[in-house]
Protein backbone atom coordinates (compact mmCIF):
# COMPACT_ATOMS: atom_id res chain seq x y z
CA UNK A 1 34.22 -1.73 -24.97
CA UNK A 2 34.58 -3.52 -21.54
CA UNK A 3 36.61 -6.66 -20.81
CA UNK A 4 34.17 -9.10 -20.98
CA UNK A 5 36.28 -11.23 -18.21
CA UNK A 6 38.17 -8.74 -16.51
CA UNK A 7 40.37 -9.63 -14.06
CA UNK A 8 39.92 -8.31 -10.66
CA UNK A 9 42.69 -6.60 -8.50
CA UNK A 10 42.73 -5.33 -4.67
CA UNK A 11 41.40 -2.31 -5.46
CA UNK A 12 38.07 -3.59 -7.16
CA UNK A 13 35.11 -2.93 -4.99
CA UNK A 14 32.68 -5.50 -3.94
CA UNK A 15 29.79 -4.19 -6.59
CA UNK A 16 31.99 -4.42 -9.20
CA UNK A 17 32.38 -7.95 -8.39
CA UNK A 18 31.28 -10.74 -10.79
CA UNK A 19 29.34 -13.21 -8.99
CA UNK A 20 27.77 -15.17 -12.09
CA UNK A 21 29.41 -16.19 -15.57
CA UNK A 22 27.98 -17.58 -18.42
CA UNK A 23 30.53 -18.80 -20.12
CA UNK A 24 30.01 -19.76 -24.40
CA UNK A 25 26.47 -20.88 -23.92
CA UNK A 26 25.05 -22.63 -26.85
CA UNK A 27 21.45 -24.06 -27.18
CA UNK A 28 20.38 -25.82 -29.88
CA UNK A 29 16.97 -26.61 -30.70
CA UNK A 30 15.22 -28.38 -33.32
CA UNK A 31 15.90 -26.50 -36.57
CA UNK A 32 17.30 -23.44 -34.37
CA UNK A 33 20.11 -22.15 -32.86
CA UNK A 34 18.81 -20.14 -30.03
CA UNK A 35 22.12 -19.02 -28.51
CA UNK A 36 25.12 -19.23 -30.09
CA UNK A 37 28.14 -19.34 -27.70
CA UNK A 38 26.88 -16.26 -25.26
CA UNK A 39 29.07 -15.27 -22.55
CA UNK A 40 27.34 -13.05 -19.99
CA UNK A 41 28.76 -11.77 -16.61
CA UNK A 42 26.54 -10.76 -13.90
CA UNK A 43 28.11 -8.08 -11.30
CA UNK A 44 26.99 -7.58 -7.73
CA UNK A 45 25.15 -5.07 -6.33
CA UNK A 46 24.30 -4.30 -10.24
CA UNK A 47 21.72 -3.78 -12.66
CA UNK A 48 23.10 -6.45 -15.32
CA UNK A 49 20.75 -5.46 -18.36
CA UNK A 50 19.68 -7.88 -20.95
CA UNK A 51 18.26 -6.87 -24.33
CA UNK A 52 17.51 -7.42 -27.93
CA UNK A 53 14.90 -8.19 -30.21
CA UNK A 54 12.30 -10.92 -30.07
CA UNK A 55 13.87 -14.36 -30.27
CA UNK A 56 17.25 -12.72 -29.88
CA UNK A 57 17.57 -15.52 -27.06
CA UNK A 58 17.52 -13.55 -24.33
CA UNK A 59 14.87 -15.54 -21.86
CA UNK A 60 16.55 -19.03 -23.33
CA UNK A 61 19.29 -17.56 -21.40
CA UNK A 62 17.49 -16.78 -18.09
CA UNK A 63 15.91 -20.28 -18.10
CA UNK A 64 19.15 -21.57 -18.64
CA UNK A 65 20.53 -19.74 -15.23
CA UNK A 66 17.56 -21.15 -13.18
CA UNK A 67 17.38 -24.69 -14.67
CA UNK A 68 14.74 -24.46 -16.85
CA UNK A 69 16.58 -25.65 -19.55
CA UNK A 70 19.66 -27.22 -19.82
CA UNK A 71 21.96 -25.78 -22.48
CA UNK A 72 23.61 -27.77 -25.25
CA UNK A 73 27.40 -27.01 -23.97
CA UNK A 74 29.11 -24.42 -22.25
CA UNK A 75 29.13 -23.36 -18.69
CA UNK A 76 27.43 -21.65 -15.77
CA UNK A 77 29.77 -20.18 -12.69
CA UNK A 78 28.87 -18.95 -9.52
CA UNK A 79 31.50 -17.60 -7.00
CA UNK A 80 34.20 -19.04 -9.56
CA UNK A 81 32.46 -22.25 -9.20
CA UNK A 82 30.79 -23.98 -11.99
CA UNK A 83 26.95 -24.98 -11.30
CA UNK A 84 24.89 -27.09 -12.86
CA UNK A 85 21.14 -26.01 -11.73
CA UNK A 86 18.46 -28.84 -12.83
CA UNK A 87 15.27 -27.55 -12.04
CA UNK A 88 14.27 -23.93 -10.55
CA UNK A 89 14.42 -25.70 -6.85
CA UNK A 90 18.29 -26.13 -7.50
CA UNK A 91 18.42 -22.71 -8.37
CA UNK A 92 16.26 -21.07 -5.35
CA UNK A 93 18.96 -23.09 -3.30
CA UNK A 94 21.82 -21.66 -4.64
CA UNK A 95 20.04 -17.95 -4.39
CA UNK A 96 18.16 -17.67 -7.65
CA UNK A 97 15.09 -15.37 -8.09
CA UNK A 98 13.17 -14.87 -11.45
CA UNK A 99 10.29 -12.59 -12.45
CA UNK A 100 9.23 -14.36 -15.54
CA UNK A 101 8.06 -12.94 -18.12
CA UNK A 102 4.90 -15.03 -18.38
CA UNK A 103 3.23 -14.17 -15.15
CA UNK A 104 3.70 -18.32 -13.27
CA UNK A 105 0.81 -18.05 -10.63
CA UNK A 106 -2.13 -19.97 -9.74
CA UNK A 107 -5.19 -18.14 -10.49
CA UNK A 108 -6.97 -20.47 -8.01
CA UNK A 109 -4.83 -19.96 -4.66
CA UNK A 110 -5.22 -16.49 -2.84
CA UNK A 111 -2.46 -13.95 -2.94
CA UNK A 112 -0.71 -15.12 0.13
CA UNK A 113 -0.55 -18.80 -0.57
CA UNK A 114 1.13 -17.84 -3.71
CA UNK A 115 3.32 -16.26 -2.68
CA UNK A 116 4.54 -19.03 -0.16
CA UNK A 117 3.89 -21.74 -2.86
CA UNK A 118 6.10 -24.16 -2.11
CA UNK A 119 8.34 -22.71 0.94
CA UNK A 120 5.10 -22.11 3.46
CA UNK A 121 6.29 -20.75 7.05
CA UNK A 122 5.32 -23.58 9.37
CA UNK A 123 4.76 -24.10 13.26
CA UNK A 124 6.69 -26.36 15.31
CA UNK A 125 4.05 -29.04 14.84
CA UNK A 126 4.35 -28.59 11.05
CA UNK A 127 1.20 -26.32 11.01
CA UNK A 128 1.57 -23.80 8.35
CA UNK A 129 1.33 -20.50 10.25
CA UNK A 130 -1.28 -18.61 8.35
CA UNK A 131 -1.14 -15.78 10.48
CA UNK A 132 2.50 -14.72 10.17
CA UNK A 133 2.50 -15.54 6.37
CA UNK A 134 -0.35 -12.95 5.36
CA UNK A 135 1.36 -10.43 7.91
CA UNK A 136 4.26 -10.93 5.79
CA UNK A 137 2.43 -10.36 2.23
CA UNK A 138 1.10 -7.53 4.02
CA UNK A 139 4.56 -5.90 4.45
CA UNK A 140 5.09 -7.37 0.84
CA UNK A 141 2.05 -5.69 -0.98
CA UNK A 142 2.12 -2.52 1.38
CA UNK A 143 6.14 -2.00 0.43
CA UNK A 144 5.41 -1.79 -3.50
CA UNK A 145 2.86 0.71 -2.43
CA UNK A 146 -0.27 -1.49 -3.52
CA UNK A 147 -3.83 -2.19 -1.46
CA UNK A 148 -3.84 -5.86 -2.86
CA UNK A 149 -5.87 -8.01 -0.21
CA UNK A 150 -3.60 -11.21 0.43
CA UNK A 151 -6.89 -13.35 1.08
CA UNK A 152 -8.03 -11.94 -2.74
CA UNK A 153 -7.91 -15.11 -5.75
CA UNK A 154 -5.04 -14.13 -7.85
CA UNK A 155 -7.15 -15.15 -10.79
CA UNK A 156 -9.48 -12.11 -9.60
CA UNK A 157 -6.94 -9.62 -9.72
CA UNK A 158 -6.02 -7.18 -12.92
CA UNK A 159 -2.54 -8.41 -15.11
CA UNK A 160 -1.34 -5.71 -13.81
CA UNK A 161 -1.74 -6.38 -9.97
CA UNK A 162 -1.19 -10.08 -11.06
CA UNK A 163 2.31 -8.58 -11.82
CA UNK A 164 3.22 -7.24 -8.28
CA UNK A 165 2.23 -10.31 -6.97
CA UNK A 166 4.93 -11.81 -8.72
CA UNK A 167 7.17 -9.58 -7.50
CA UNK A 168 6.43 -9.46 -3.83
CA UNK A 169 6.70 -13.43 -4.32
CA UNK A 170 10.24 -12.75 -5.46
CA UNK A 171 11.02 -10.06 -2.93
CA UNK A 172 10.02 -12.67 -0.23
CA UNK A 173 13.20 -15.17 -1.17
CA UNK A 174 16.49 -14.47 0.46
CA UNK A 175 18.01 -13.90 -3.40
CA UNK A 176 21.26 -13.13 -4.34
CA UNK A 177 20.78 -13.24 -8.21
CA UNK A 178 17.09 -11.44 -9.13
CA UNK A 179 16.03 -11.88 -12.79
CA UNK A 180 13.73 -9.50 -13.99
CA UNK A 181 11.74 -10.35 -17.47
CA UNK A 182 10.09 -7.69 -18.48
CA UNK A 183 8.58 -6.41 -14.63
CA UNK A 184 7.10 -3.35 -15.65
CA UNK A 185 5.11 -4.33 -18.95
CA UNK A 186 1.84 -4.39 -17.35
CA UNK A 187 2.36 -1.73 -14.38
CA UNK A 188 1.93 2.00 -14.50
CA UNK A 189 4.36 4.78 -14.76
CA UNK A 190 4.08 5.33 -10.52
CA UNK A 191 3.71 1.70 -9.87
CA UNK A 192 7.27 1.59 -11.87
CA UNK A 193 9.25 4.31 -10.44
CA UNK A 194 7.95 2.11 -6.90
CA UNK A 195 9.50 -0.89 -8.33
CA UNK A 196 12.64 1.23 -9.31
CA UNK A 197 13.26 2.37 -5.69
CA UNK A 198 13.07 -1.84 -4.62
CA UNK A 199 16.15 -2.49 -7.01
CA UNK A 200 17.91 0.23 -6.03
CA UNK A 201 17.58 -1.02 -2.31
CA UNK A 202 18.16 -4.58 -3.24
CA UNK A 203 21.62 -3.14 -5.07
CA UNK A 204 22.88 -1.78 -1.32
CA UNK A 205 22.21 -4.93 0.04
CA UNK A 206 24.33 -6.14 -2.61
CA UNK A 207 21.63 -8.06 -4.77
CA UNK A 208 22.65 -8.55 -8.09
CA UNK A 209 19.91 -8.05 -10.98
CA UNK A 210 19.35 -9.41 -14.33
CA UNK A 211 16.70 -6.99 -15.90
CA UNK A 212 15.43 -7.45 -19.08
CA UNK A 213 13.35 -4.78 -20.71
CA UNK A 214 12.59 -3.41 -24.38
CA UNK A 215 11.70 -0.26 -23.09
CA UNK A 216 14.66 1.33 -24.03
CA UNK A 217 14.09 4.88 -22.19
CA UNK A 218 14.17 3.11 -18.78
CA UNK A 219 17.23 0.72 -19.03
CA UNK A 220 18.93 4.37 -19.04
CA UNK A 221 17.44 5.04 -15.64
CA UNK A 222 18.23 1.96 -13.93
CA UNK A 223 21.05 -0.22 -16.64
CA UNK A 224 24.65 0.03 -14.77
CA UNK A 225 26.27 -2.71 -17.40
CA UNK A 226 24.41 -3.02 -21.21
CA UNK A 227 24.87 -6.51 -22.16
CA UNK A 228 23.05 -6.70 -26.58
CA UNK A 229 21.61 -10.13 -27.92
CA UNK A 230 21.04 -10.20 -31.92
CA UNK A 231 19.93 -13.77 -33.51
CA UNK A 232 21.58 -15.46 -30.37
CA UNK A 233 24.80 -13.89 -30.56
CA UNK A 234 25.96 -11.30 -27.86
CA UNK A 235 27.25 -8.52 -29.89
CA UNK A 236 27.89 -5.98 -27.43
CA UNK A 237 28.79 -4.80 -24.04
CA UNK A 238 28.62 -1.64 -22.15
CA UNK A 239 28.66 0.63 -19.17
CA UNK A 240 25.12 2.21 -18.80
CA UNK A 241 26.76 5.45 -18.27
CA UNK A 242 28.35 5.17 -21.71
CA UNK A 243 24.89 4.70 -24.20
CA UNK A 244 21.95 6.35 -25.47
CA UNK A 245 18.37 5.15 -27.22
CA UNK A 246 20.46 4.96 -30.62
CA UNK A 247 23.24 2.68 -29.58
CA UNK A 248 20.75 0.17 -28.31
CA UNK A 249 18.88 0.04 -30.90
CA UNK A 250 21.52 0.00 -33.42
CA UNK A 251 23.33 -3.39 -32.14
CA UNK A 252 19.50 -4.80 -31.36
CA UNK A 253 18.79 -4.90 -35.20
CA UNK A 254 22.27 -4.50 -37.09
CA UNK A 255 21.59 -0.69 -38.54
CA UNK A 256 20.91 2.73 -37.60
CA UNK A 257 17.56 3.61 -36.10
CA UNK A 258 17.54 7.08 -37.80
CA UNK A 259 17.23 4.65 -41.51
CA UNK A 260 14.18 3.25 -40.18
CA UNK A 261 11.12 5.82 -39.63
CA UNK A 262 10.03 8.53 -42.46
CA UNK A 263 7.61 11.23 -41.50
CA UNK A 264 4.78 10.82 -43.93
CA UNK A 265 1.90 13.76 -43.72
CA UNK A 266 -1.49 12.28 -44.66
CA UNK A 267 -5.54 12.90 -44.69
CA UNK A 268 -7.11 10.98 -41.84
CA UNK A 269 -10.29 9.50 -43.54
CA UNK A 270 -14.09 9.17 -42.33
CA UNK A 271 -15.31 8.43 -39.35
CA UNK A 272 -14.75 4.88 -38.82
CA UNK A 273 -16.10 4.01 -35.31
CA UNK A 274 -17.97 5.91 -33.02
CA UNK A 275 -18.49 5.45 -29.57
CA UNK A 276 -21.36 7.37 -27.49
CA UNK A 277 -22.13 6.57 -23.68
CA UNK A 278 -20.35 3.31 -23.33
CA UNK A 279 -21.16 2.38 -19.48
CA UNK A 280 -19.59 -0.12 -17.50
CA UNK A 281 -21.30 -0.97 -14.23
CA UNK A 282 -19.81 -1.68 -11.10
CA UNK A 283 -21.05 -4.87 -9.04
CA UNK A 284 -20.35 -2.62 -5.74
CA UNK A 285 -22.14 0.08 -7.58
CA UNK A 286 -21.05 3.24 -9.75
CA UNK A 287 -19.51 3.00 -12.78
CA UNK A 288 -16.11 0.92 -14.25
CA UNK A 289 -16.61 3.17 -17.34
CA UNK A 290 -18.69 6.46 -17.11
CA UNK A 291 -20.49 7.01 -20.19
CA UNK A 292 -17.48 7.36 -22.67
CA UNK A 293 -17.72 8.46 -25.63
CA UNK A 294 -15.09 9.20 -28.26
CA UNK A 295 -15.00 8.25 -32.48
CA UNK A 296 -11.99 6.96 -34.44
CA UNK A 297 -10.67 7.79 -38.32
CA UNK A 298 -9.43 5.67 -40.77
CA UNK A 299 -6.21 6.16 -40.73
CA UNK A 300 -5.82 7.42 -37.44
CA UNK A 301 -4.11 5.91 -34.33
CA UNK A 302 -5.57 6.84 -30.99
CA UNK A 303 -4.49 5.97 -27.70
CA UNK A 304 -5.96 5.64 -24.10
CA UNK A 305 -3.88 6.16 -21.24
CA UNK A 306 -4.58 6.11 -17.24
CA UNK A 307 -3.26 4.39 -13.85
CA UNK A 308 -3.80 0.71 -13.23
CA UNK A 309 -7.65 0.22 -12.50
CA UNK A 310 -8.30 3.74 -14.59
CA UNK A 311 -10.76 1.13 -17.40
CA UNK A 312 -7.96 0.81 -20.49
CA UNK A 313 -8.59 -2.92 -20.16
CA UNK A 314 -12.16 -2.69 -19.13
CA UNK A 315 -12.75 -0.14 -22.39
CA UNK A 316 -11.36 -2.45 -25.31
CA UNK A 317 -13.15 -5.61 -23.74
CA UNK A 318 -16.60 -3.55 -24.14
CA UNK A 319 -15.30 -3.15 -27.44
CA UNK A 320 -14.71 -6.81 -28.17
CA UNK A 321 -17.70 -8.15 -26.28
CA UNK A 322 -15.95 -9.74 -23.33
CA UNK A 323 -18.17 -7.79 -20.82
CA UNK A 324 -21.74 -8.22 -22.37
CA UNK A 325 -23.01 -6.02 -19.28
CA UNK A 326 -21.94 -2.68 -20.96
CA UNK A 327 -24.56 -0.09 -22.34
CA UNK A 328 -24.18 2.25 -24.84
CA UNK A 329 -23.85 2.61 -28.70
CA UNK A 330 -21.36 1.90 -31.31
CA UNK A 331 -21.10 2.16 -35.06
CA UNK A 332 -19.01 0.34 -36.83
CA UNK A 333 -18.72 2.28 -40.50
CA UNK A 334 -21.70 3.80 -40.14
CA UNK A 335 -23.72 0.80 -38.88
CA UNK A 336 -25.04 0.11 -35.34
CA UNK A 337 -22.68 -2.76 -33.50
CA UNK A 338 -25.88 -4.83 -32.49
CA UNK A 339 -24.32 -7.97 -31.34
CA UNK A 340 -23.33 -8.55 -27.42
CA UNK A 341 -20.69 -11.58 -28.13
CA UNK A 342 -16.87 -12.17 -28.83
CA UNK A 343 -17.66 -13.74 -32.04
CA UNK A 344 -20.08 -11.44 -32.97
CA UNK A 345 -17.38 -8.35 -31.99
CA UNK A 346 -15.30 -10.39 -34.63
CA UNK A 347 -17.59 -10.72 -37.56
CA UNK A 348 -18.38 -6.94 -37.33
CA UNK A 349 -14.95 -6.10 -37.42
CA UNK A 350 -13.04 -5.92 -34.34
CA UNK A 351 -10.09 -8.11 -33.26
CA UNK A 352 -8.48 -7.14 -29.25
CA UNK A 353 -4.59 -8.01 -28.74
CA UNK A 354 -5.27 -8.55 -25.02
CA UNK A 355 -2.70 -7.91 -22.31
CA UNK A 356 -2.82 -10.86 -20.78
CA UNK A 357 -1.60 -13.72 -23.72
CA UNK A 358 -1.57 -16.77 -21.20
CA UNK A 359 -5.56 -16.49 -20.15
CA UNK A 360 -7.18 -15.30 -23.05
């Protein structure tokens, strides 16, 4: 296990420096302790990984860092120095970045203004220089490999170009901390290995990164130091290079992962719903969704996969009546799906989980 304060000597390099120390954070809320003495050391030039499960504490943590919250004792240092950040502007100043994992953008305000929210370039009459700043989201956008228009409404864009927003918006602060909450839960498997390339260039310019993530398989690719959160406890510590899937998941929940899953062969049942031509129109013209057609068991578990803008999102919001304009039939059990609204989608049967929590 590593030293979770090691001491550093002349020969330590500056990546393996630690730059940021939490230091026996508690936070207690009412009825809940939602970190229980943490200590958490942030290296630079690293990718610092945070996990654990749901509620484990983990983002109580990051707001902590940037001043979200303030926590009920312990300590915060920076460069040896302890900090006591108030509000995310104290934070930005002292060279704070966060990703959060609820997407914090104004759906009303084009792409470029938010991602100068709040720091605008100006002239030297106080103008803000409009020009410069969408050259700039330009460079932003066209760097994470995207065609976003900066002049585009965020609240017109997909989650999932919603998310790179967020992250140009961070790439566009002069950060020496970056906190990552769950980047990649709403981008693609290309759109991530772009983002992957960003941190690794961020880590030679000596950028230290907080990432937190429960997909597991990628922490591997990217994790240089495994920090473990269970019930608001850190319970262990680790050099990427020195887990697997198993560990991980085995100080996440307490137990072996091998106890938890049983292969279970079974009859898939009747035809449960059946899809035949469901067609999405475009406004620009062509189709969203191109007569699809596909029919689900009981019983059975089937998945739709495809790039960002592919129709995942655009196919289950047919299904639960959020876009009315679709053709095409469904059978729900046997019956024709008749109805065109949300609550008519729910009295038939159908409930959507949808990606984006905060909106809808």
């Amino acid at each position: 296990m590593i030293d979770p304060n090691p001491v550093l000597d002349a020969e330590t390099t500056v990546s393996e420096e630690i730059i940021l120390t939490a230091e026996k954070i508690t936070k207690v809320f009412p009825g809940t302790v939602a970190l229980d003495e943490v200590s958490f050391n942030v290296r630079k030039g690293k990718v610092n990984v945070l996990i654990g499960e749901n509620g484990a504490g983990k983002t109580t943590l990051m707001k902590i860092l940037v001043g979200v919250e303030q926590p009920t004792s312990g300590k915060i240092l920076l460069d040896g120095k302890e900090i006591h950040p108030r509000s995310p502007l104290d934070a930005t100043r002292l060279g704070f970045g966060i990703i959060y994992q609820e997407l914090n953008l104004c759906a009303n305000l084009s792409v470029t203004d938010n991602i100068f929210l709040a720091r605008e370039t100006t002239h030297s009459n106080g103008l803000i220089a409009r020009r410069s700043q969408k050259a700039r989201t330009q460079e932003l956008v066209g760097k994470l490999e995207q065609k976003i228009d900066p002049d585009e409404l965020v609240g017109d864009l997909r989650l999932g170009e919603q998310q790179i927003v967020e992250i140009a918006r961070s790439l566009a602060q002069d950060v020496r901390i970056l906190i990552m909450d769950e980047p990649t839960s709403a981008l693609s498997s290309s759109e991530v290995e772009v983002l992957f390339r960003i941190i690794q260039e961020l880590k030679s310019r000596g950028v230290a990164i907080i990432y937190i993530s429960h997909k597991l398989e990628e922490l591997l690719q990217i994790g240089d130091y495994i920090t473990i959160l269970r019930d608001g406890r850190k319970v262990a510590e680790e050099e990427g290079k020195n887990v697997n899937v198993p560990w991980m998941i085995e100080n996440m929940v307490g137990r072996n992962p091998a106890t938890f899953f049983t292969h279970k062969d079974r009859q898939l049942g009747d035809v449960l719903l059946k899809v035949e031509n469901l067609t999405l129109p475009h406004f620009g013209g062509g189709y969203r969704l191109d007569h699809i057609s596909f029919e689900l068991r009981e019983g059975e578990v089937l998945g739709f996969y495809g790039l960002m803008g592919a129709g995942r999102s655009d196919l289950v919001d047919c299904l639960a009546g959020a876009l009315p304009q679709a053709i095409g039939n469904i059978w729900l059990d046997g019956k024709p799906v008749t109805s065109k609204s949300i609550s008519g989608r729910i009295q038939s049967g159908f409930v959507l989980v949808p990606e984006d929590r905060q909106r809808f």
